[in-house]
N, C-alpha and C. Protein backbone atom coordinates (compact mmCIF):
# COMPACT_ATOMS: atom_id res chain seq x y z
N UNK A 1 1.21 -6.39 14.57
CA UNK A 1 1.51 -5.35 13.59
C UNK A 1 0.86 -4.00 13.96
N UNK A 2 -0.56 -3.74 14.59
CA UNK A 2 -1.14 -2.76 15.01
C UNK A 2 -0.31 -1.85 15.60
N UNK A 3 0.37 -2.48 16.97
CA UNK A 3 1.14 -2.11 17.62
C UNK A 3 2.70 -1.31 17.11
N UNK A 4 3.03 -2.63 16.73
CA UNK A 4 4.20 -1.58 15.79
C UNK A 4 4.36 -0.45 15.10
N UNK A 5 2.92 -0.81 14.14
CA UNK A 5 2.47 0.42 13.75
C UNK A 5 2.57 1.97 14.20
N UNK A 6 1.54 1.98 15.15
CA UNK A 6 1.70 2.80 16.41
C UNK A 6 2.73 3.43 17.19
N UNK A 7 3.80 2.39 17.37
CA UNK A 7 4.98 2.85 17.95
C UNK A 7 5.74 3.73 17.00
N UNK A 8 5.70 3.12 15.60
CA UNK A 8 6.31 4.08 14.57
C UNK A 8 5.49 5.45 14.26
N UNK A 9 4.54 5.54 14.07
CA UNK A 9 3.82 6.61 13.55
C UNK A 9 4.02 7.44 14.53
N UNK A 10 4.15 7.00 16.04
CA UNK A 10 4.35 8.10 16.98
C UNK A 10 5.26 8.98 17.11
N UNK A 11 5.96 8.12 16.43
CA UNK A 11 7.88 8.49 16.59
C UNK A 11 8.24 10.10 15.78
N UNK A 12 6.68 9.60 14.92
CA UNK A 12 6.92 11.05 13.47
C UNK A 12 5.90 11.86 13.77
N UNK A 13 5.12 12.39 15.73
CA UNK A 13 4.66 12.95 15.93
C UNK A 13 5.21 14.28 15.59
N UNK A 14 4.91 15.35 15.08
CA UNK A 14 5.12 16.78 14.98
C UNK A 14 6.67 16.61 13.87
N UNK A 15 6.46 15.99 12.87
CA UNK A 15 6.89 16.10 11.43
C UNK A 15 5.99 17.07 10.69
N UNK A 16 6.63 18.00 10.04
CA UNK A 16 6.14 18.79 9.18
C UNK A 16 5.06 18.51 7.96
N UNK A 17 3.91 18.43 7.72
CA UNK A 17 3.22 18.22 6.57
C UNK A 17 3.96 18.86 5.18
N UNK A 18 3.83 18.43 4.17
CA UNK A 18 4.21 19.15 2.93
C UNK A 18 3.64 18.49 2.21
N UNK A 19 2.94 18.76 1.03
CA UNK A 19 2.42 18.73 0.35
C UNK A 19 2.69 18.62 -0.84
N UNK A 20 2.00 17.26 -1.66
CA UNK A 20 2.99 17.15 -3.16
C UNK A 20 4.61 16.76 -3.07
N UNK A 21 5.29 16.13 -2.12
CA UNK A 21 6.56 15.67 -1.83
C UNK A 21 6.48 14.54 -3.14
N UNK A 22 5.50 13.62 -3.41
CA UNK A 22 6.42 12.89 -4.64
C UNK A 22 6.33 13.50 -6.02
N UNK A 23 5.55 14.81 -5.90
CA UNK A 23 5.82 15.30 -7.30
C UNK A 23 6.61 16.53 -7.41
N UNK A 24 7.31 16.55 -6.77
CA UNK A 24 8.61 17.46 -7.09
C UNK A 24 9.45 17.28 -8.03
N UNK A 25 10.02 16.32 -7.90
CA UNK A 25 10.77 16.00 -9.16
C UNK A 25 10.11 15.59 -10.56
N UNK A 26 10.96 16.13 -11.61
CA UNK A 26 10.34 16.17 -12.53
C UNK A 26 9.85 15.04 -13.23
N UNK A 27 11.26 13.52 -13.22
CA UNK A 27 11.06 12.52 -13.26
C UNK A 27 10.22 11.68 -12.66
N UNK A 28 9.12 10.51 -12.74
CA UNK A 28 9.05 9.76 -11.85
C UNK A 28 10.43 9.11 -11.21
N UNK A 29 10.63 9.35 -10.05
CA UNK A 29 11.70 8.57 -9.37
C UNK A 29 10.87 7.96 -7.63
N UNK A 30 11.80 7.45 -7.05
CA UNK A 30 11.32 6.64 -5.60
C UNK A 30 11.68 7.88 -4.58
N UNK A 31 11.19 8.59 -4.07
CA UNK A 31 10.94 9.62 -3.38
C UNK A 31 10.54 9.03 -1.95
N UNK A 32 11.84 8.98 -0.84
CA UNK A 32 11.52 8.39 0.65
C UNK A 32 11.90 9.68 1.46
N UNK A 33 11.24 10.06 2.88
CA UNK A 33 11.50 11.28 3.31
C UNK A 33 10.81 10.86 4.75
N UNK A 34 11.79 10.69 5.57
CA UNK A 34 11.56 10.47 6.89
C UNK A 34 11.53 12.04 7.89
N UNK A 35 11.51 12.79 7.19
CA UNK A 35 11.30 14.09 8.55
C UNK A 35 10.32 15.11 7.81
N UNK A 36 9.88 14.86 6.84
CA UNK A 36 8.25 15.35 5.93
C UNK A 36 7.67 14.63 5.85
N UNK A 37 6.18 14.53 5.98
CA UNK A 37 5.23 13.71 5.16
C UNK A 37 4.31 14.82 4.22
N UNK A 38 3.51 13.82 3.23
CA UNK A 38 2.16 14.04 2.84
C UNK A 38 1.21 13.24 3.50
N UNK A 39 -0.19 13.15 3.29
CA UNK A 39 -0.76 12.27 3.80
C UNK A 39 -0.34 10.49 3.30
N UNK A 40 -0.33 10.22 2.19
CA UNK A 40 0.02 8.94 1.65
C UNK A 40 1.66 8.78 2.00
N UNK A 41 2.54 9.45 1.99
CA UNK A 41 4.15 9.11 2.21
C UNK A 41 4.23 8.89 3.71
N UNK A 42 3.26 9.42 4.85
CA UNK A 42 3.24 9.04 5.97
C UNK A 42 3.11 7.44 6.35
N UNK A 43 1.47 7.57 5.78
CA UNK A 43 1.01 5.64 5.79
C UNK A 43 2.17 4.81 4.91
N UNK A 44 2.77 4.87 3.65
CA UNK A 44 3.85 4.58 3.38
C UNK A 44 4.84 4.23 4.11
N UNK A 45 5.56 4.92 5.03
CA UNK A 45 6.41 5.06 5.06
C UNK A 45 6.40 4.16 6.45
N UNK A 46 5.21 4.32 7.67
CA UNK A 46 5.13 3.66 8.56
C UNK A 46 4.49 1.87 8.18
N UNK A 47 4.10 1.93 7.23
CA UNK A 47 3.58 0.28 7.24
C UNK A 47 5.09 -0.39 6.52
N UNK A 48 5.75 0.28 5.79
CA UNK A 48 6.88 -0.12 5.04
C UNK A 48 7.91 -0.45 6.18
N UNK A 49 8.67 0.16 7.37
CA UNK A 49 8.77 0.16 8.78
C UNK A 49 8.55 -0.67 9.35
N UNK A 50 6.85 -0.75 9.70
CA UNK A 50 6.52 -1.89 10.21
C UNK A 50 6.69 -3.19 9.63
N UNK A 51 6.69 -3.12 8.35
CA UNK A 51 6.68 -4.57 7.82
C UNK A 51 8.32 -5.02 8.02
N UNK A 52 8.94 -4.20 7.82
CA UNK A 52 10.78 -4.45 8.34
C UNK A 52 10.88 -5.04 9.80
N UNK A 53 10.55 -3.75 10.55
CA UNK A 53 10.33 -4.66 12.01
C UNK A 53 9.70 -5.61 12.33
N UNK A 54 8.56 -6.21 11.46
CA UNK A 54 7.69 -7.37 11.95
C UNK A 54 9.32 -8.33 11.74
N UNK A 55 10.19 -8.41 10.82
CA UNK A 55 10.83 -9.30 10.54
C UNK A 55 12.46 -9.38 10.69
N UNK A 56 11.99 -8.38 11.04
CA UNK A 56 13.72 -7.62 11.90
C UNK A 56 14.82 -7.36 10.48
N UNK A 57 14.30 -6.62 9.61
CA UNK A 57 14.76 -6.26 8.72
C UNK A 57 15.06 -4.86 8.71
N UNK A 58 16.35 -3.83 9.30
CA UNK A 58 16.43 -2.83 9.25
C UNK A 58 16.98 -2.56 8.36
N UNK A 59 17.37 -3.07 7.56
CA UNK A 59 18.47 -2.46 6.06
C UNK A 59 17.91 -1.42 5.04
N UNK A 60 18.03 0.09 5.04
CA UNK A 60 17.75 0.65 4.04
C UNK A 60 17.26 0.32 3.11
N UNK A 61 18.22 -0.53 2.24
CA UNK A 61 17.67 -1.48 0.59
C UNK A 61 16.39 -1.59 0.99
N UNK A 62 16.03 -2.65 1.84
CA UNK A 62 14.80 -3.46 2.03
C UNK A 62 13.63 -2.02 1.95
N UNK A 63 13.55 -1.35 3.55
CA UNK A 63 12.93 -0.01 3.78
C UNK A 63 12.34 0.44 1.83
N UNK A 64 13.13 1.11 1.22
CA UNK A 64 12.99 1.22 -0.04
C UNK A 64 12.21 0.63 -1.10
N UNK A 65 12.94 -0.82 -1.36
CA UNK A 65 11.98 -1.60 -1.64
C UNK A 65 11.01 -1.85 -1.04
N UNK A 66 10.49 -2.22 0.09
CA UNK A 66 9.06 -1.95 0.21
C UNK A 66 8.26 -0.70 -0.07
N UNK A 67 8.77 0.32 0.25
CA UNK A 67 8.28 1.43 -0.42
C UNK A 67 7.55 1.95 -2.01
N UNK A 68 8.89 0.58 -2.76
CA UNK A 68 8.67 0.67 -3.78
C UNK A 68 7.21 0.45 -4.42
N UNK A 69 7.55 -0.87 -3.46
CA UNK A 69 6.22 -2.07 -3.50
C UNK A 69 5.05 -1.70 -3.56
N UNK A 70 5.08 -0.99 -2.63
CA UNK A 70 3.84 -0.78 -2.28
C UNK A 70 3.06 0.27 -2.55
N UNK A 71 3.94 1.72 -3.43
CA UNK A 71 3.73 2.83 -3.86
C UNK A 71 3.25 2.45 -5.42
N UNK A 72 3.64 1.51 -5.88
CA UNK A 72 3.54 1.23 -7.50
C UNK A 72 2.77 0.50 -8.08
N UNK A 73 1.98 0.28 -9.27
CA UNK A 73 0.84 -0.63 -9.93
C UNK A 73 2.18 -1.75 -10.14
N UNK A 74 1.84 -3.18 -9.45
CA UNK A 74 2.41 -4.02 -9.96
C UNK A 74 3.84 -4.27 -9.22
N UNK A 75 4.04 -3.05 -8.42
CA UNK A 75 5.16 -3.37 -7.41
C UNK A 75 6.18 -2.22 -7.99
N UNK A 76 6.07 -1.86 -9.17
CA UNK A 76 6.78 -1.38 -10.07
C UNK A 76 7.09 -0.38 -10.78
N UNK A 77 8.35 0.80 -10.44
CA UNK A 77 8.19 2.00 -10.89
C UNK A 77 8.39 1.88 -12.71
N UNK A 78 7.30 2.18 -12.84
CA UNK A 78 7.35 2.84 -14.43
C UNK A 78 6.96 3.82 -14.59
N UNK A 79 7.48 5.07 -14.79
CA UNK A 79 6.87 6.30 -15.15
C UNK A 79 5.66 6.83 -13.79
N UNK A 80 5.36 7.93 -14.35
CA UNK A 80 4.31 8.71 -13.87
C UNK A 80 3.04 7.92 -13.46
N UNK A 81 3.06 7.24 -14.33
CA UNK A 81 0.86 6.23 -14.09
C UNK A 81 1.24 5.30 -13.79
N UNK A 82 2.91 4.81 -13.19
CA UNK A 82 2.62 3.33 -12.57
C UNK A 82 2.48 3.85 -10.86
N UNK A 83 2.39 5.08 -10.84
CA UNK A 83 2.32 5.38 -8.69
C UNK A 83 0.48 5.16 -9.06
N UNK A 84 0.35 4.87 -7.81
CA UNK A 84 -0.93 4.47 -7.33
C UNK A 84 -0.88 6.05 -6.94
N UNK A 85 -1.70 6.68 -7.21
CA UNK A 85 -2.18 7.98 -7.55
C UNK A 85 -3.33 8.77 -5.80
N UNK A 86 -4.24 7.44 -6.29
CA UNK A 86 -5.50 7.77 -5.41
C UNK A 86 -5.42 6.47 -4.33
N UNK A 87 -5.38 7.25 -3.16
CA UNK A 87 -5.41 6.16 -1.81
C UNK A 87 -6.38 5.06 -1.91
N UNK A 88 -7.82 5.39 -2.32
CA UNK A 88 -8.18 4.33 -2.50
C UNK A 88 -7.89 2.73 -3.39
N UNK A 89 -6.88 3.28 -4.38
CA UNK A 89 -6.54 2.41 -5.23
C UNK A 89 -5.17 1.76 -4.52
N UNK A 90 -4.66 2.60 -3.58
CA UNK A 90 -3.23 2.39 -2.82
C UNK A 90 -3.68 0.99 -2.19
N UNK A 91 -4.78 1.30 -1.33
CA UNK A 91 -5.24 0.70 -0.40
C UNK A 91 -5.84 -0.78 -0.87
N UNK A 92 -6.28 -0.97 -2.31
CA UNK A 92 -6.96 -2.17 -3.03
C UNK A 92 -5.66 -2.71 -3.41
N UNK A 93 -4.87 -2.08 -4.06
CA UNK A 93 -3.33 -3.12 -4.55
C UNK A 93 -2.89 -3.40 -3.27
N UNK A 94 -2.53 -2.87 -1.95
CA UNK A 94 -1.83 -3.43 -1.22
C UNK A 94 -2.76 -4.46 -0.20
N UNK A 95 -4.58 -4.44 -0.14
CA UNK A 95 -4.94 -5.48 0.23
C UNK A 95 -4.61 -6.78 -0.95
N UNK A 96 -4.58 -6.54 -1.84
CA UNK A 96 -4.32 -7.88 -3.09
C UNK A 96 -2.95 -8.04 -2.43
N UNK A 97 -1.85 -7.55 -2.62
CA UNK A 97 -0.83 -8.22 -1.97
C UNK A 97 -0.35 -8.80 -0.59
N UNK A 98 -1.33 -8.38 0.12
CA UNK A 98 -1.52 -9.28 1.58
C UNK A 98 -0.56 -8.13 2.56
N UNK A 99 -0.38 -6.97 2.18
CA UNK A 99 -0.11 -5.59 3.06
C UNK A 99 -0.30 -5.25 3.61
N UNK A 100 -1.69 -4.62 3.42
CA UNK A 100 -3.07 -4.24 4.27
C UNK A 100 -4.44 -4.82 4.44
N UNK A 101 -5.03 -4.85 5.30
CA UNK A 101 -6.22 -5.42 5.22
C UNK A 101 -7.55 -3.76 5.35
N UNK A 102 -8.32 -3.90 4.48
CA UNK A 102 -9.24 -3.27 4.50
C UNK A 102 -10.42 -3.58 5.69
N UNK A 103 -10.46 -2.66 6.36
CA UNK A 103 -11.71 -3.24 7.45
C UNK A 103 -12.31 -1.91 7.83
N UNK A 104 -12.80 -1.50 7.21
CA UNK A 104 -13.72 -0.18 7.12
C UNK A 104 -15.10 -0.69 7.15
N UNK A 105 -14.95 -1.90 6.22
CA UNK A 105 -16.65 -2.17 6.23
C UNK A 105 -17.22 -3.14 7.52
N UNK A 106 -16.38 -3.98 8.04
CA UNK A 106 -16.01 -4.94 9.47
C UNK A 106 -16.54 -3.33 10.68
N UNK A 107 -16.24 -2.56 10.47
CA UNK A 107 -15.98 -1.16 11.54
C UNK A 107 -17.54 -0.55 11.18
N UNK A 108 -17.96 -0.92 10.11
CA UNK A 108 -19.69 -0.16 9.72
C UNK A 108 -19.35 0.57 8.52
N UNK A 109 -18.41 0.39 8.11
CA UNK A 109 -18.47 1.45 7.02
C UNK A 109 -19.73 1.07 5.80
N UNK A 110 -19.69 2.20 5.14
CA UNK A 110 -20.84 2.10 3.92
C UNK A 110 -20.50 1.59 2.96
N UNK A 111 -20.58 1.19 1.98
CA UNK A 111 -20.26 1.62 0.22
C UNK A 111 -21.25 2.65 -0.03
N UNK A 112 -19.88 2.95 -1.32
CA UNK A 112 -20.72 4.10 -2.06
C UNK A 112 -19.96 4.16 -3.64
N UNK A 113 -20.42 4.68 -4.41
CA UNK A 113 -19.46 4.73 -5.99
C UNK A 113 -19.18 6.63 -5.72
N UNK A 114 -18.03 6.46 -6.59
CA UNK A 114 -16.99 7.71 -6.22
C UNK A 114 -16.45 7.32 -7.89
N UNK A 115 -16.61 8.96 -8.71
CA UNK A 115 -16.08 9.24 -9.39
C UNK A 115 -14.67 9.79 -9.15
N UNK A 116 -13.34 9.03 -9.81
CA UNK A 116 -12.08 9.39 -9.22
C UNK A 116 -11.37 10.08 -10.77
N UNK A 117 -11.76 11.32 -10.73
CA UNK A 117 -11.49 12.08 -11.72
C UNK A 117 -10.80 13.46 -11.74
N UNK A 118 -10.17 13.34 -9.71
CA UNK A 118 -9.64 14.92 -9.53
C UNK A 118 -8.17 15.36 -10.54
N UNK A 119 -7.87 14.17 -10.24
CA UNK A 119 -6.20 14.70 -11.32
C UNK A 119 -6.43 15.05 -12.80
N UNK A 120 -6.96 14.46 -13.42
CA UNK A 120 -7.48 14.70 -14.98
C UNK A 120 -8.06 15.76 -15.14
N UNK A 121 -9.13 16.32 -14.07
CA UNK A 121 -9.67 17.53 -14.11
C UNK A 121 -8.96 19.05 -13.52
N UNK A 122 -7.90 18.35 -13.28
CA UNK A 122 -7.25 19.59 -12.51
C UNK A 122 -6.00 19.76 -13.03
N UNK A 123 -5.47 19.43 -14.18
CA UNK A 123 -4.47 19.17 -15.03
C UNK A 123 -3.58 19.68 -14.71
N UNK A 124 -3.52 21.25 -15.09
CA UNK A 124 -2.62 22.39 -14.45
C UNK A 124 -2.40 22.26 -13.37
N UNK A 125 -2.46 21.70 -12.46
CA UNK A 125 -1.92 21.59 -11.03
C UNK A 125 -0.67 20.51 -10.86
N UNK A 126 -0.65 19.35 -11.90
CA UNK A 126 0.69 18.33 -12.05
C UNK A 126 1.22 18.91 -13.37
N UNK A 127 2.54 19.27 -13.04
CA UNK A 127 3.51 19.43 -14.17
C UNK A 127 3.71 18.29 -14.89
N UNK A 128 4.12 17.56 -14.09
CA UNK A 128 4.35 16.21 -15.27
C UNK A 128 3.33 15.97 -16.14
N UNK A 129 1.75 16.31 -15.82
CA UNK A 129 0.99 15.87 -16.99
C UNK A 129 0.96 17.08 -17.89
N UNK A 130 1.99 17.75 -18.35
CA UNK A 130 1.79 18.62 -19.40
C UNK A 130 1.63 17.85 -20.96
N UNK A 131 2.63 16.51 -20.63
CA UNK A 131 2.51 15.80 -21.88
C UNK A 131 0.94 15.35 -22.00
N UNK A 132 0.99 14.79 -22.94
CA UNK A 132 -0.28 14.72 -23.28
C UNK A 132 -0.49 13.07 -23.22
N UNK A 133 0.80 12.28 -23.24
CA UNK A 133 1.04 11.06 -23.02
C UNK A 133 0.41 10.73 -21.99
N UNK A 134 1.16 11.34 -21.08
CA UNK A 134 1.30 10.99 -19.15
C UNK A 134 -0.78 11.54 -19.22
N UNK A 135 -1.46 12.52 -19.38
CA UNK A 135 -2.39 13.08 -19.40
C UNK A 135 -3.16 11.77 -20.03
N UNK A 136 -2.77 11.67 -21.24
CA UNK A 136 -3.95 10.03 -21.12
C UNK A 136 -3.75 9.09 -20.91
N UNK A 137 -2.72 8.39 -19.78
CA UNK A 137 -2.95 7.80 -19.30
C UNK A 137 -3.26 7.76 -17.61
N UNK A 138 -3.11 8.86 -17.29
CA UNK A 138 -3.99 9.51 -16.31
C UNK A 138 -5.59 9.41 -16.44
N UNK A 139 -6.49 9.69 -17.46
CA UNK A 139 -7.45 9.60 -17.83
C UNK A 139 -7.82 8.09 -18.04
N UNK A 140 -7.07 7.27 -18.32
CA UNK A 140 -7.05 5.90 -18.78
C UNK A 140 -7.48 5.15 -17.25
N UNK A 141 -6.25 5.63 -16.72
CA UNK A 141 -6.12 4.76 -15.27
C UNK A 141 -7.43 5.19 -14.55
N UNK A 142 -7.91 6.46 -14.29
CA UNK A 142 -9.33 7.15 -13.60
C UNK A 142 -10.00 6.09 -14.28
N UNK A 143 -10.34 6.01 -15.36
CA UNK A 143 -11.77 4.68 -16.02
C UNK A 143 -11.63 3.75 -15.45
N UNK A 144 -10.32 3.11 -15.43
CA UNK A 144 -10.11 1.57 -15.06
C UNK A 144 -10.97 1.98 -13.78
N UNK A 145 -10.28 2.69 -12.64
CA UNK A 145 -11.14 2.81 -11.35
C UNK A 145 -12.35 3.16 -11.23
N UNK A 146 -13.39 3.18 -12.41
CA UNK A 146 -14.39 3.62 -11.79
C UNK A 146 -15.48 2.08 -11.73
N UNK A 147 -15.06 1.11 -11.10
CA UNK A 147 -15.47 0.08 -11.13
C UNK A 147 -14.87 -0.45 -9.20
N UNK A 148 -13.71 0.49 -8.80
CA UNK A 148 -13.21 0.55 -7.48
C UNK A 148 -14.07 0.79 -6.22
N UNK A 149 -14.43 -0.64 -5.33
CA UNK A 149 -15.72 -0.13 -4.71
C UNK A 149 -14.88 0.61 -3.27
N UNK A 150 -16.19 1.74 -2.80
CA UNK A 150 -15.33 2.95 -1.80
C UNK A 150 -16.49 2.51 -0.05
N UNK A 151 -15.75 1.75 0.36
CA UNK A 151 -16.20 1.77 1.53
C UNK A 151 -15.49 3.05 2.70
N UNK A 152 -16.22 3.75 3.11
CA UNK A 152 -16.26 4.52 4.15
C UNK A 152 -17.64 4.69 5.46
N UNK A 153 -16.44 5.61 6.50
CA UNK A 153 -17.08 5.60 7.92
C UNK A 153 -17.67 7.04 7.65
N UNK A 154 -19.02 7.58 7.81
CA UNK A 154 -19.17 8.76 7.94
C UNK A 154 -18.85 9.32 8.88
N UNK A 155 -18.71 10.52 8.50
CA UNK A 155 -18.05 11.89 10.02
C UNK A 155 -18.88 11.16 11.26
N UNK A 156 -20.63 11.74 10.78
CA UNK A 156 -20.41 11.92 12.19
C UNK A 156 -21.22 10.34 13.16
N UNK A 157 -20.82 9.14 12.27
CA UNK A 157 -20.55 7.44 12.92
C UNK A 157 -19.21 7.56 13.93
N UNK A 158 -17.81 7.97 13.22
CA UNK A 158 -16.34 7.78 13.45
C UNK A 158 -16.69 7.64 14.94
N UNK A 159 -16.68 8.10 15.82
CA UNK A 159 -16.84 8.47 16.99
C UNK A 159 -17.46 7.38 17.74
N UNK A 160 -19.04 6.96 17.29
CA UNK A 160 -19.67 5.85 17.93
C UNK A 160 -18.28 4.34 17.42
N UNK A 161 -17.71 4.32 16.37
CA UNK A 161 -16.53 2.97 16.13
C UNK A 161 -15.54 3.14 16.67
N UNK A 162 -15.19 4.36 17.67
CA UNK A 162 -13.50 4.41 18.15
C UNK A 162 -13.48 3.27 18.96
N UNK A 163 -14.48 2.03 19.44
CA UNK A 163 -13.94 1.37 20.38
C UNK A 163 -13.63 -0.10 19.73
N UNK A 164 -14.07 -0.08 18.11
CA UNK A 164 -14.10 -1.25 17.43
C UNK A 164 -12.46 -1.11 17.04
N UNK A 165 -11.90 0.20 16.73
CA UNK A 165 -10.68 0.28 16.33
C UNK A 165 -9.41 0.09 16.54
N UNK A 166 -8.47 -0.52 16.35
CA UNK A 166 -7.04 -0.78 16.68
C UNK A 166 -6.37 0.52 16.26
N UNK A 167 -5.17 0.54 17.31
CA UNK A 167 -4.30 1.27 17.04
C UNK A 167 -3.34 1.69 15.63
């Protein structure tokens, strides 16, 4: 899977960054975009890929649905607070579903506790949370996570682990 990985992500060398691509629309809807990324619609979009090719599944539908899968609390678009919001939380639902494997801490990473409170505090910056609905449960979902443990590599370790790392 490393590999595959790799082969795909390469493919979307010198794709345009953009920023905020799934909150454009006003609705929550399934937002797929193969010649933009953000940072999260990139990793998206290549493990969703890879998981097709591990099984020789090229069919659009599928592509999608995994997307779905793996973008949503529970697998499942509901509204605005069912997207997995914050990568770190991306990254804990899709190790529970056997997606990804976390190995940051295998590589040296640290723990540390991380208040995950940027969206709630920055309100005015998502349109959709003008309601006040979507806004607490934005606030709702940040609590649940603050129990989310945050393993990371510091800056300046990264460098001494490039040889522990897969592609």
């Amino acid at each position: 899977m490393p590999e595959i990985m790799q082969a795909i992500a390469t493919q979307f060398l010198g794709a345009p960054y953009q920023a905020g691509l799934l909150d454009i629309p006003p609705k929550e809807k399934l937002v797929l975009a193969l010649d933009k990324f953000d940072c999260e619609l990139f990793v998206e979009a290549v493990v969703a890929i890879a998981r097709g090719v591990a099984v020789q599944d090229y069919e659009f539908q599928t592509f999608a649905a995994r997307i779905g899968e793996q973008r949503y609390r529970d697998g499942q678009l509901d509204g605005y607070c069912s997207r997995l919001h914050y990568f770190s939380e991306w990254i804990s639902a899709n190790q529970a579903r056997g997606t990804v494997k976390q190995i940051t801490q295998d590589l040296g990473g640290i723990k540390t506790s991380k208040l995950l409170n940027f969206m709630s505090s920055n309100r005015q910056t998502y349109s959709q949370m003008k309601s006040d609905d979507t806004f607490k449960c934005i606030v709702q979902m940040e609590q649940r996570l603050a129990d989310l443990e945050f393993i990371y590599i510091p800056h300046d370790k990264i460098k001494q682990d490039y040889s522990k790392m897969q592609p």
